[in-house]
N, C-alpha and C. Protein backbone atom coordinates (compact mmCIF):
# COMPACT_ATOMS: atom_id res chain seq x y z
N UNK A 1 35.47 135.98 181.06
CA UNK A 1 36.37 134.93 180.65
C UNK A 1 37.59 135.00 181.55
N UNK A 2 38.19 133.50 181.58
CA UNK A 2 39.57 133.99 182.65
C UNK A 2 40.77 133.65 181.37
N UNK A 3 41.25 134.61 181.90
CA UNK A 3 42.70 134.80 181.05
C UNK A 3 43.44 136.55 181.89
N UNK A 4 44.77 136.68 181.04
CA UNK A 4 45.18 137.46 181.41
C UNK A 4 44.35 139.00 181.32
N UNK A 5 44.83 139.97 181.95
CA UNK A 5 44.02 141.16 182.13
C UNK A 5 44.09 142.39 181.14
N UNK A 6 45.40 141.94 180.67
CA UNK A 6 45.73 143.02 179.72
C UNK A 6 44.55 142.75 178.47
N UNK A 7 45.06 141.40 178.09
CA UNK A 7 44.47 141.10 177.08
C UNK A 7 42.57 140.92 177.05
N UNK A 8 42.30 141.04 178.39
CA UNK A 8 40.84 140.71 178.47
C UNK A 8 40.44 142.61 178.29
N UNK A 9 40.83 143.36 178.56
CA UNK A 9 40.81 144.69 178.60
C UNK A 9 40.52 144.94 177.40
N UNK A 10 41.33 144.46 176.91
CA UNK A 10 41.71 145.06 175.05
C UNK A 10 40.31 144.29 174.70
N UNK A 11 40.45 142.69 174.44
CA UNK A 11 38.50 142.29 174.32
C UNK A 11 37.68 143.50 174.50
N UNK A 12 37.30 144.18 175.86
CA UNK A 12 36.61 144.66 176.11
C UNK A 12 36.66 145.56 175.10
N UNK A 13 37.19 146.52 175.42
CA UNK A 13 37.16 147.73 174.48
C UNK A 13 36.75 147.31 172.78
N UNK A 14 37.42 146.33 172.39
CA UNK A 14 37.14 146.11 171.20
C UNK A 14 35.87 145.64 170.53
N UNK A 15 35.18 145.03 171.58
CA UNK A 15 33.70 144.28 171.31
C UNK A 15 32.90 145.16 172.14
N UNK A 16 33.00 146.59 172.53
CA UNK A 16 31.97 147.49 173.46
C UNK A 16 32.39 148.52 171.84
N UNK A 17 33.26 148.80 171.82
CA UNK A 17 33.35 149.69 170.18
C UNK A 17 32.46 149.18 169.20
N UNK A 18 32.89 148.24 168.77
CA UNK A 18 32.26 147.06 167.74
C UNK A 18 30.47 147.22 167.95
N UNK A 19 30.12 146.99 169.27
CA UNK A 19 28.57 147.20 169.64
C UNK A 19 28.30 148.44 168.95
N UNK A 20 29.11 149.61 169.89
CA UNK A 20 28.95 151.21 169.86
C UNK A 20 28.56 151.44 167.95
N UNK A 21 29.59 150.55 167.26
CA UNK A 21 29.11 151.26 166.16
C UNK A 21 28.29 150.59 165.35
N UNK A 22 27.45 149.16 165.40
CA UNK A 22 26.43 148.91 165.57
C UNK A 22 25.21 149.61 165.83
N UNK A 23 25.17 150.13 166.99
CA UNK A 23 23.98 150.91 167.32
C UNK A 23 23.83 152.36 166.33
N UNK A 24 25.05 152.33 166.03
CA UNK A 24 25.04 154.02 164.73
C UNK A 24 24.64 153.29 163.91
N UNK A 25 24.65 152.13 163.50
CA UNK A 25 24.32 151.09 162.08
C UNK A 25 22.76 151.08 161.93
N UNK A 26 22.51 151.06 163.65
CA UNK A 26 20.85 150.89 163.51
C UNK A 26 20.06 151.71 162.93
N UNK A 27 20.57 152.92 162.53
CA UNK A 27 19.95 154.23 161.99
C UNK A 27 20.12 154.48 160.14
N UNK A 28 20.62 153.26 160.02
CA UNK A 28 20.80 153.36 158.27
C UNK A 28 19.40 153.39 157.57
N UNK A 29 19.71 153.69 156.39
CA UNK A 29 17.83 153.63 155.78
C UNK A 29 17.74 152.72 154.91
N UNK A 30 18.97 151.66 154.90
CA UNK A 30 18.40 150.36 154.59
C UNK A 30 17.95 148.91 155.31
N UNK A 31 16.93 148.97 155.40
CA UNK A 31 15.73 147.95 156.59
C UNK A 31 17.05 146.61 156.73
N UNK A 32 17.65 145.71 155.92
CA UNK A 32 18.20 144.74 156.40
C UNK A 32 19.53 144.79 157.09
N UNK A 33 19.58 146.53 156.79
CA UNK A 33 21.13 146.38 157.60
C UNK A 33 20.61 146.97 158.97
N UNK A 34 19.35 147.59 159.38
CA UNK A 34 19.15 147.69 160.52
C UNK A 34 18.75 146.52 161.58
N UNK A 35 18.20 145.88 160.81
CA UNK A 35 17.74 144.31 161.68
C UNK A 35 19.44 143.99 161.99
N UNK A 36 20.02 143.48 161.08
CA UNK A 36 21.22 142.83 161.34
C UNK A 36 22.02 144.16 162.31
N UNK A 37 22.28 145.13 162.27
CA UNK A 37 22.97 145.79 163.52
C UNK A 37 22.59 145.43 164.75
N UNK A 38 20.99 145.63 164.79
CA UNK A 38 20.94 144.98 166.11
C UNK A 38 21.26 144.04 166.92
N UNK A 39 21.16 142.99 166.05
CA UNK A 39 21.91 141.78 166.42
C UNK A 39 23.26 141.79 166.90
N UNK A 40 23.98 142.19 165.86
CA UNK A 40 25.63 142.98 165.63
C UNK A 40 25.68 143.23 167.34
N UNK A 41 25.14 144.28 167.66
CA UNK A 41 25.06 145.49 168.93
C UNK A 41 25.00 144.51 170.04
N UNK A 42 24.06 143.88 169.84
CA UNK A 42 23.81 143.28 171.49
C UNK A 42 25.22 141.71 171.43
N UNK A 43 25.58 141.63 170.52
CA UNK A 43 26.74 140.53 170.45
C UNK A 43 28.01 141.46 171.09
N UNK A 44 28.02 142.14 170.29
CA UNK A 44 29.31 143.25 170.46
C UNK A 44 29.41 143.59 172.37
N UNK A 45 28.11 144.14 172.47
CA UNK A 45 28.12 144.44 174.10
C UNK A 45 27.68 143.33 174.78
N UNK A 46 27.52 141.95 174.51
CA UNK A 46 27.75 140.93 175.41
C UNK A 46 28.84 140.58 175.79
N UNK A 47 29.66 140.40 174.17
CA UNK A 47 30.68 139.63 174.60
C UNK A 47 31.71 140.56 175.32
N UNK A 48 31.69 142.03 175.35
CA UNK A 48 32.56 143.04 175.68
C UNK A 48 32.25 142.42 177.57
N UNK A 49 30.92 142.26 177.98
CA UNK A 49 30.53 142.12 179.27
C UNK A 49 31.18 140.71 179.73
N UNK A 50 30.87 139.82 178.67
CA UNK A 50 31.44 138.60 179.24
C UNK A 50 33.05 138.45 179.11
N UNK A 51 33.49 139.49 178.80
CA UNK A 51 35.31 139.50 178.86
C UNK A 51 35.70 140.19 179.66
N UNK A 52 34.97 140.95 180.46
CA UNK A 52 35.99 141.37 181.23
C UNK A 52 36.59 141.02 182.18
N UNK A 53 38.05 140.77 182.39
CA UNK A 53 38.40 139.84 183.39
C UNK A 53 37.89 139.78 185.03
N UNK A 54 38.22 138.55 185.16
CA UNK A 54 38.00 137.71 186.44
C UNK A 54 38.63 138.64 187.78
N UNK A 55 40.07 139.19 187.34
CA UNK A 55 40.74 139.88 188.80
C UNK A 55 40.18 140.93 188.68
N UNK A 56 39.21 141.45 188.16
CA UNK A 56 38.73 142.98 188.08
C UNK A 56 36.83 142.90 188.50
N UNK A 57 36.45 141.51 188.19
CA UNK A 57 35.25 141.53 188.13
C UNK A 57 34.48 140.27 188.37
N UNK A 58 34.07 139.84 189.33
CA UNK A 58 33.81 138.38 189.47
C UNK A 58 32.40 138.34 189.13
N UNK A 59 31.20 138.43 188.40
CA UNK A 59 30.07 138.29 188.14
C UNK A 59 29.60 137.79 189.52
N UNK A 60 28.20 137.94 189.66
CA UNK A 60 27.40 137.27 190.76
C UNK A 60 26.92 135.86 190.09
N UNK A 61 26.57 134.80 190.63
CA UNK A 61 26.23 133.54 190.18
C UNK A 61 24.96 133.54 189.21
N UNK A 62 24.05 134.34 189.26
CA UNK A 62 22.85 134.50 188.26
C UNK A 62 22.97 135.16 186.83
N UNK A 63 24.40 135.66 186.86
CA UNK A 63 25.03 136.43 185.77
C UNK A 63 25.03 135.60 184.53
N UNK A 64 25.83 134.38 184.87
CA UNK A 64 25.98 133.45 183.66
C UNK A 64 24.52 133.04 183.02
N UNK A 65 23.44 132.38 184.22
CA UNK A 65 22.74 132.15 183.55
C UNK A 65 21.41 133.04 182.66
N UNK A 66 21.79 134.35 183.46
CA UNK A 66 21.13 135.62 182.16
C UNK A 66 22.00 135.66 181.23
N UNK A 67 23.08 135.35 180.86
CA UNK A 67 23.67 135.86 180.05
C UNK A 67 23.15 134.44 178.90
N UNK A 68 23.13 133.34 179.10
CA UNK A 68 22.82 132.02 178.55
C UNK A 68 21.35 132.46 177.98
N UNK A 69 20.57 133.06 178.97
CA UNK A 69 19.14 133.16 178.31
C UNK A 69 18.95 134.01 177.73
N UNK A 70 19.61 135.08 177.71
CA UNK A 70 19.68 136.26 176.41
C UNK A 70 19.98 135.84 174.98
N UNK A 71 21.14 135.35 174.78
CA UNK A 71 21.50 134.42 174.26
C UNK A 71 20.77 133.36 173.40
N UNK A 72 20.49 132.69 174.31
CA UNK A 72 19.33 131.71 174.01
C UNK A 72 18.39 132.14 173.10
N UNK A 73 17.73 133.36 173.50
CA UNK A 73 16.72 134.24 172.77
C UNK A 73 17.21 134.74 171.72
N UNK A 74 18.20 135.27 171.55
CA UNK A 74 18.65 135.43 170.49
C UNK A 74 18.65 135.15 169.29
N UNK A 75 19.24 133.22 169.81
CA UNK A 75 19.25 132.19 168.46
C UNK A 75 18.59 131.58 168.72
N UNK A 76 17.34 131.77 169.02
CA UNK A 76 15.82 131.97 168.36
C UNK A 76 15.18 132.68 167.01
N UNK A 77 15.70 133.76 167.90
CA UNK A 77 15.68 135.17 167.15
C UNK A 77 16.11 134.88 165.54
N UNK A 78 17.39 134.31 165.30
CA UNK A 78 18.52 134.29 164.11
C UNK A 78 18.01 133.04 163.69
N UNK A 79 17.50 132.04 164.49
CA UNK A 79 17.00 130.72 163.45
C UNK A 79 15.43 131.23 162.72
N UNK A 80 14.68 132.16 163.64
CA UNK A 80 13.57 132.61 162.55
C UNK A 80 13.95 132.97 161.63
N UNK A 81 14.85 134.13 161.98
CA UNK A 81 15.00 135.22 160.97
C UNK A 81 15.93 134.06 159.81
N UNK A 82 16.55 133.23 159.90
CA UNK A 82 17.48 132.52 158.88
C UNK A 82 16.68 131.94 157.93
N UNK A 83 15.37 132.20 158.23
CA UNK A 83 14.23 131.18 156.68
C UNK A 83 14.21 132.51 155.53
N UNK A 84 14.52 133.65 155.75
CA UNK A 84 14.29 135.25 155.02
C UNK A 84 15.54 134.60 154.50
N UNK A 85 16.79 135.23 155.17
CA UNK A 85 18.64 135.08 155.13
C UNK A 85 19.64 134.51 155.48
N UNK A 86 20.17 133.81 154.92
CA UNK A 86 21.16 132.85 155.23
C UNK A 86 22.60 133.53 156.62
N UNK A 87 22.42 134.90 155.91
CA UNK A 87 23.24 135.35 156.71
C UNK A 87 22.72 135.10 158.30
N UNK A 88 21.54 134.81 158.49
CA UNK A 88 21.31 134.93 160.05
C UNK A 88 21.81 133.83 160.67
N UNK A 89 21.98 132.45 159.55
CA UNK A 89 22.88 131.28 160.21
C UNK A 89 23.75 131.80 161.27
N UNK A 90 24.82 132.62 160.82
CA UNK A 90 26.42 133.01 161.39
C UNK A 90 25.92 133.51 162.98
N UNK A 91 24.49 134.23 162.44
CA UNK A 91 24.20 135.21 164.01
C UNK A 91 23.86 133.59 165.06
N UNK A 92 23.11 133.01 164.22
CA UNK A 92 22.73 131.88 165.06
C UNK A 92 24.15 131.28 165.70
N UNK A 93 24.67 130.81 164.85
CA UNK A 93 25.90 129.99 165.35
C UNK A 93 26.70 130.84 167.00
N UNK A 94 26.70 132.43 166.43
CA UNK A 94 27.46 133.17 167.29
C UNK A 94 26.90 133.08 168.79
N UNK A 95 25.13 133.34 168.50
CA UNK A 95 24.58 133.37 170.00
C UNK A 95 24.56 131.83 170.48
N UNK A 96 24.78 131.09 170.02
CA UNK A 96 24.34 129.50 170.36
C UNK A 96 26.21 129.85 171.34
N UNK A 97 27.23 130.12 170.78
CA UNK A 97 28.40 130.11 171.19
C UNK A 97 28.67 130.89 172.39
N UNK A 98 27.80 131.85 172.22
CA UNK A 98 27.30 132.93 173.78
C UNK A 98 27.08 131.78 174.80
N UNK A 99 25.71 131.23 174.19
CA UNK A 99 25.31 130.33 175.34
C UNK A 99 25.99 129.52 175.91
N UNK A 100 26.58 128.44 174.87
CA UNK A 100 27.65 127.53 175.15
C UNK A 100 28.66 128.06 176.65
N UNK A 101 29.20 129.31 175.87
CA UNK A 101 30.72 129.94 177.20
C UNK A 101 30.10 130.14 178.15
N UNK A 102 28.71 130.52 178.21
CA UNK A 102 28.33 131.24 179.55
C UNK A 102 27.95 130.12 180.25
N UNK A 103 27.20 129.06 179.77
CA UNK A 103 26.92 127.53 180.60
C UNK A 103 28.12 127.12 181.39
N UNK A 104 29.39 127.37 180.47
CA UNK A 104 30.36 126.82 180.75
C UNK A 104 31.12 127.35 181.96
N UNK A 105 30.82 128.57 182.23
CA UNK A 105 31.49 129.80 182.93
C UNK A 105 30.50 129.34 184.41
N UNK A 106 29.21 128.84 184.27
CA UNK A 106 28.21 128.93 185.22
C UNK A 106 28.21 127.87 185.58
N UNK A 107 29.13 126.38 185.06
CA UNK A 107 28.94 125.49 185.44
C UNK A 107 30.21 124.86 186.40
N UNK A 108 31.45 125.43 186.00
CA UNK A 108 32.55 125.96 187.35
C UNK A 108 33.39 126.94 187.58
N UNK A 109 34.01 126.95 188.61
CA UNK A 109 34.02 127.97 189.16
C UNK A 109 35.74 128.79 188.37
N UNK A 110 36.07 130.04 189.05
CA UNK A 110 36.93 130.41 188.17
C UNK A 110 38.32 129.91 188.05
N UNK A 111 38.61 128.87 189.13
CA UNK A 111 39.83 128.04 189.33
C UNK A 111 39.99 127.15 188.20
N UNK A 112 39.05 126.91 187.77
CA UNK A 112 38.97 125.50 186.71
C UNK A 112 38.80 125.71 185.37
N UNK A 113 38.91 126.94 184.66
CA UNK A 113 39.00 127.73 183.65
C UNK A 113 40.77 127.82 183.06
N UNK A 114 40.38 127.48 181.74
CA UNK A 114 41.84 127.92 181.42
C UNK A 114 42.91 127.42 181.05
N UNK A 115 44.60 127.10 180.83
CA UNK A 115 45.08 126.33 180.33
C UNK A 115 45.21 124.58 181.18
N UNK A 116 46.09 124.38 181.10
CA UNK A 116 46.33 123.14 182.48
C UNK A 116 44.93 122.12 182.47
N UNK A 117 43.43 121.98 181.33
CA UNK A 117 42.82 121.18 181.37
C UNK A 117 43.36 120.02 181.01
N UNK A 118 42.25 119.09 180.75
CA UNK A 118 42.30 117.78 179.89
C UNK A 118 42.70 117.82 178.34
N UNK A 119 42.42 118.81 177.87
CA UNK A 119 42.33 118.95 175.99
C UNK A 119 41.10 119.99 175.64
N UNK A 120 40.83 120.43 174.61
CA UNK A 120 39.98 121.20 173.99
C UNK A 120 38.72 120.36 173.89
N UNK A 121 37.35 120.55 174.88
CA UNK A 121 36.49 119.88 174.22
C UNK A 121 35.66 120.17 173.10
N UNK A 122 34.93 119.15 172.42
CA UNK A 122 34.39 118.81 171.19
C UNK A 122 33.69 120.03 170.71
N UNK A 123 32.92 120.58 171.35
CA UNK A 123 32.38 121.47 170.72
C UNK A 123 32.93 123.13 170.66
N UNK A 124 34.19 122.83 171.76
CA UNK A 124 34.54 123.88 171.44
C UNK A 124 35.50 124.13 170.75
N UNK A 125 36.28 122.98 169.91
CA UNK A 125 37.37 122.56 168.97
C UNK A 125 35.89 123.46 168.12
N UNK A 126 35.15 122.40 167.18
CA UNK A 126 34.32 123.12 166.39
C UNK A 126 33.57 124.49 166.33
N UNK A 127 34.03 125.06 167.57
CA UNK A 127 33.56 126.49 167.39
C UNK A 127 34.65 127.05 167.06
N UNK A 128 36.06 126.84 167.36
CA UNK A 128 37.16 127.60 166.93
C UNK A 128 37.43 127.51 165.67
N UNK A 129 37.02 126.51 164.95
CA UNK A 129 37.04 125.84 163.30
C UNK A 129 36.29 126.49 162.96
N UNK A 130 35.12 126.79 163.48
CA UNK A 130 34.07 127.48 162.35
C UNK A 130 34.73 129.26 162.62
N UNK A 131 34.88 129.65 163.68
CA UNK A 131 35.01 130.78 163.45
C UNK A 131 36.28 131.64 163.25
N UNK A 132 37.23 130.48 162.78
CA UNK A 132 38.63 130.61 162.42
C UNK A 132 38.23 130.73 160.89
N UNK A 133 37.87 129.83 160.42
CA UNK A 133 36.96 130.11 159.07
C UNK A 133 36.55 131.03 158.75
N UNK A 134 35.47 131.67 159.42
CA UNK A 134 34.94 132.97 159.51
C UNK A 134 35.78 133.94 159.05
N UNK A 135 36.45 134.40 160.57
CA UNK A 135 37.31 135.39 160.44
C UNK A 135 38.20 135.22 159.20
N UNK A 136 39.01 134.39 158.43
CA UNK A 136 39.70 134.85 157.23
C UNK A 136 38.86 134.63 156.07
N UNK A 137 37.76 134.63 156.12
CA UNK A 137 36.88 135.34 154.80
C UNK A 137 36.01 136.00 155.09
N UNK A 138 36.32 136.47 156.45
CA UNK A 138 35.77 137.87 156.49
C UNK A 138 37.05 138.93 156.41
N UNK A 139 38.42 138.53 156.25
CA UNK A 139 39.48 139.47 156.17
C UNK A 139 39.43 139.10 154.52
N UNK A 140 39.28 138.01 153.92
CA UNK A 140 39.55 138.26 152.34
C UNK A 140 38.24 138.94 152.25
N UNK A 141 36.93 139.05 152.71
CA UNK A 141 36.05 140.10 151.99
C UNK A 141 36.74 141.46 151.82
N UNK A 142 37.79 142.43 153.46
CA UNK A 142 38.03 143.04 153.47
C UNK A 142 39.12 143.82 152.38
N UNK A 143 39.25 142.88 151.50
CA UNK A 143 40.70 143.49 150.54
C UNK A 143 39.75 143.97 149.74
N UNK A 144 40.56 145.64 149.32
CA UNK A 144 39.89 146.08 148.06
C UNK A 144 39.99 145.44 146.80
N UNK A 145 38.58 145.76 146.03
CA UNK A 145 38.54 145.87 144.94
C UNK A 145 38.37 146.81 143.51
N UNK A 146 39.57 146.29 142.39
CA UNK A 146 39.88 147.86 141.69
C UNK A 146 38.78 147.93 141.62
N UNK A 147 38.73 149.63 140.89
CA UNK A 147 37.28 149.76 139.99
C UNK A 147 36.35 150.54 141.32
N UNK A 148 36.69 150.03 142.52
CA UNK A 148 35.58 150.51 143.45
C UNK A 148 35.35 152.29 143.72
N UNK A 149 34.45 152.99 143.74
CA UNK A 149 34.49 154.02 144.22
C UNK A 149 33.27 154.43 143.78
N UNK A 150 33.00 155.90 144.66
CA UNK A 150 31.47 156.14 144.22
C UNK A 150 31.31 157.40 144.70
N UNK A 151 29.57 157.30 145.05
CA UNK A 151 29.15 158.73 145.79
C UNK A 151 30.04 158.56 147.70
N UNK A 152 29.36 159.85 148.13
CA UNK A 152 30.16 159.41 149.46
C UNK A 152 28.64 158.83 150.50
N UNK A 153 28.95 157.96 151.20
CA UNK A 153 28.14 157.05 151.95
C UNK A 153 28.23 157.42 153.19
N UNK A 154 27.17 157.55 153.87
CA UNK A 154 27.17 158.13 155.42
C UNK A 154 28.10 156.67 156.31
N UNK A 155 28.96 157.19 157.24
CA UNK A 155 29.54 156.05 158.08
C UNK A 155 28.85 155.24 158.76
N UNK A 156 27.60 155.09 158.89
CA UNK A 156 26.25 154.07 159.46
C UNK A 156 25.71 153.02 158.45
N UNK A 157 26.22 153.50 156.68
CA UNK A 157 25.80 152.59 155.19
C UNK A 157 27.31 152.17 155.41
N UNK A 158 28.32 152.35 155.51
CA UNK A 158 29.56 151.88 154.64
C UNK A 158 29.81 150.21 154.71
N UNK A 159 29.31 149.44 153.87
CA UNK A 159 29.63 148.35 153.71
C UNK A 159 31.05 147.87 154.75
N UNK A 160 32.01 148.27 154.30
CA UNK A 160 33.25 147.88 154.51
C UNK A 160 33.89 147.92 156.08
N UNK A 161 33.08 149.12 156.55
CA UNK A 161 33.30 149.33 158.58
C UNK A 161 32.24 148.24 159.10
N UNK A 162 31.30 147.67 158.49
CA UNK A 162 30.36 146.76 159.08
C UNK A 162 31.15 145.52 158.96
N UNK A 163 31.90 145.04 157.33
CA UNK A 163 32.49 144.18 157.44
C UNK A 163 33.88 143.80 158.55
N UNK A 164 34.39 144.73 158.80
CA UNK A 164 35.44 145.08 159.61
C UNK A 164 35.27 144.69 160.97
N UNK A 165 33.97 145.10 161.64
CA UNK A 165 33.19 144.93 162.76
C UNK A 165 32.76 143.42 162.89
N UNK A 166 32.21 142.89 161.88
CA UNK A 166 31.89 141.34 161.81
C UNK A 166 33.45 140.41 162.01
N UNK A 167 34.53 141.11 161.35
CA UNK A 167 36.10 140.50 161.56
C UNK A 167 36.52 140.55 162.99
N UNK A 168 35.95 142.01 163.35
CA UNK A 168 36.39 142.04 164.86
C UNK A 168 35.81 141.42 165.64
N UNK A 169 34.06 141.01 166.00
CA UNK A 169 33.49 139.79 166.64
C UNK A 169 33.91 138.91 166.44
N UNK A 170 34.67 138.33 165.48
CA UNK A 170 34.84 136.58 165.04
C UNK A 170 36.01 136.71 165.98
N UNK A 171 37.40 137.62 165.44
CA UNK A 171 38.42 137.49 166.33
C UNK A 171 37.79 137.70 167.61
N UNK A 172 37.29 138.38 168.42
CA UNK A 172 37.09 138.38 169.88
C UNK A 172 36.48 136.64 170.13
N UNK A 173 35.81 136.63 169.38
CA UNK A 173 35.11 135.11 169.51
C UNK A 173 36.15 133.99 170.03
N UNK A 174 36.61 134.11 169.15
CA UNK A 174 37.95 133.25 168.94
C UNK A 174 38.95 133.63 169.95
N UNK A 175 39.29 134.56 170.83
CA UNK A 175 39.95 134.83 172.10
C UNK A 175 39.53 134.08 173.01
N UNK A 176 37.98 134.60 172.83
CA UNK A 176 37.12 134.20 173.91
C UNK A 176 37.17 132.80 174.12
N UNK A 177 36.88 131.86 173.39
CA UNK A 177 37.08 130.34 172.83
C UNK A 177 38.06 130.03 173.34
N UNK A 178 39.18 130.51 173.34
CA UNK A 178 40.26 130.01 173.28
C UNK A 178 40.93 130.01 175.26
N UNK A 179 40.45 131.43 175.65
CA UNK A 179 40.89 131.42 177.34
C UNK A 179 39.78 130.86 178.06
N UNK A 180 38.66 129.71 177.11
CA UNK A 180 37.76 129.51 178.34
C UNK A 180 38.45 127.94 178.90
């Protein structure tokens, strides 16, 4: 993505973490939270790849469009899987939004990225809506509730670091969205 460096840095780190603990997710011993990490994982370490800035890293021209067809496959992947779980909608929406930036990234060059356009186009107004949405009910999931407490849960089950992780993709999302 082009934007400043500091801030594309911080992306990085935050959506290569986010993956990282995903892939510990994949090892839980409950079957639907391992399907969904995976997903989680390879979002987390895309979008960490597709942020890292422009003055540090110029992709080669075939970059974007692997990154579109991974992607692509993906939300495939999340529209099957969405006839089981609704939750796979969100995965769908997310990789369809992969694809979207990376078309967009592959279709000019890095001069023409960024503030100083025409206006926000259409679909990417509606990706910032939906995942502005997102992100603050995925921060009201995050508030406790009394009463809660229990046995102790290995850090790969804990509900609440997965939810945290899903807050942190939406916000990166929404960076991302926003400096393309």
């Amino acid at each position: 993505m082009h934007g400043p460096a500091s801030p594309g840095w911080l992306l990085v780190a935050l959506c290569a973490a986010t993956g990282a603990y995903c892939l510990l997710r994949m090892r839980s011993a409950v079957e639907e939270q391992r399907k969904a990490a995976g997903g989680e994982a390879l979002m987390g370490f895309g979008m960490a790849a597709m942020a890292v800035p422009a003055a540090a890293f110029t992709p080669p021209a075939w970059a974007w469009p692997a990154f579109a067809a991974v992607f692509g496959a993906a939300a495939l992947r999340a529209l099957w899987a969405a006839r089981v779980s609704a939750h796979h909608l969100h995965h769908l929406v997310g990789a369809g939004a992969m694809v979207y930036m990376a078309a967009v990234m592959a279709a000019a060059p890095a001069h023409q990225h960024g503030p100083g356009g025409s206006g926000v186009p259409l679909l990417t107004g509606v990706l910032l809506l939906y995942f502005t949405g997102y992100v603050l009910l995925a921060g009201v999931r995050l508030l406790p509730v009394a009463g809660t407490g229990g046995a102790a849960v290995a850090w790969s089950d804990r509900p609440e670091v997965a939810r945290a992780c899903r807050l942190s993709m939406g916000i990166g999302m929404l960076a991302m969205l926003l400096t393309m």
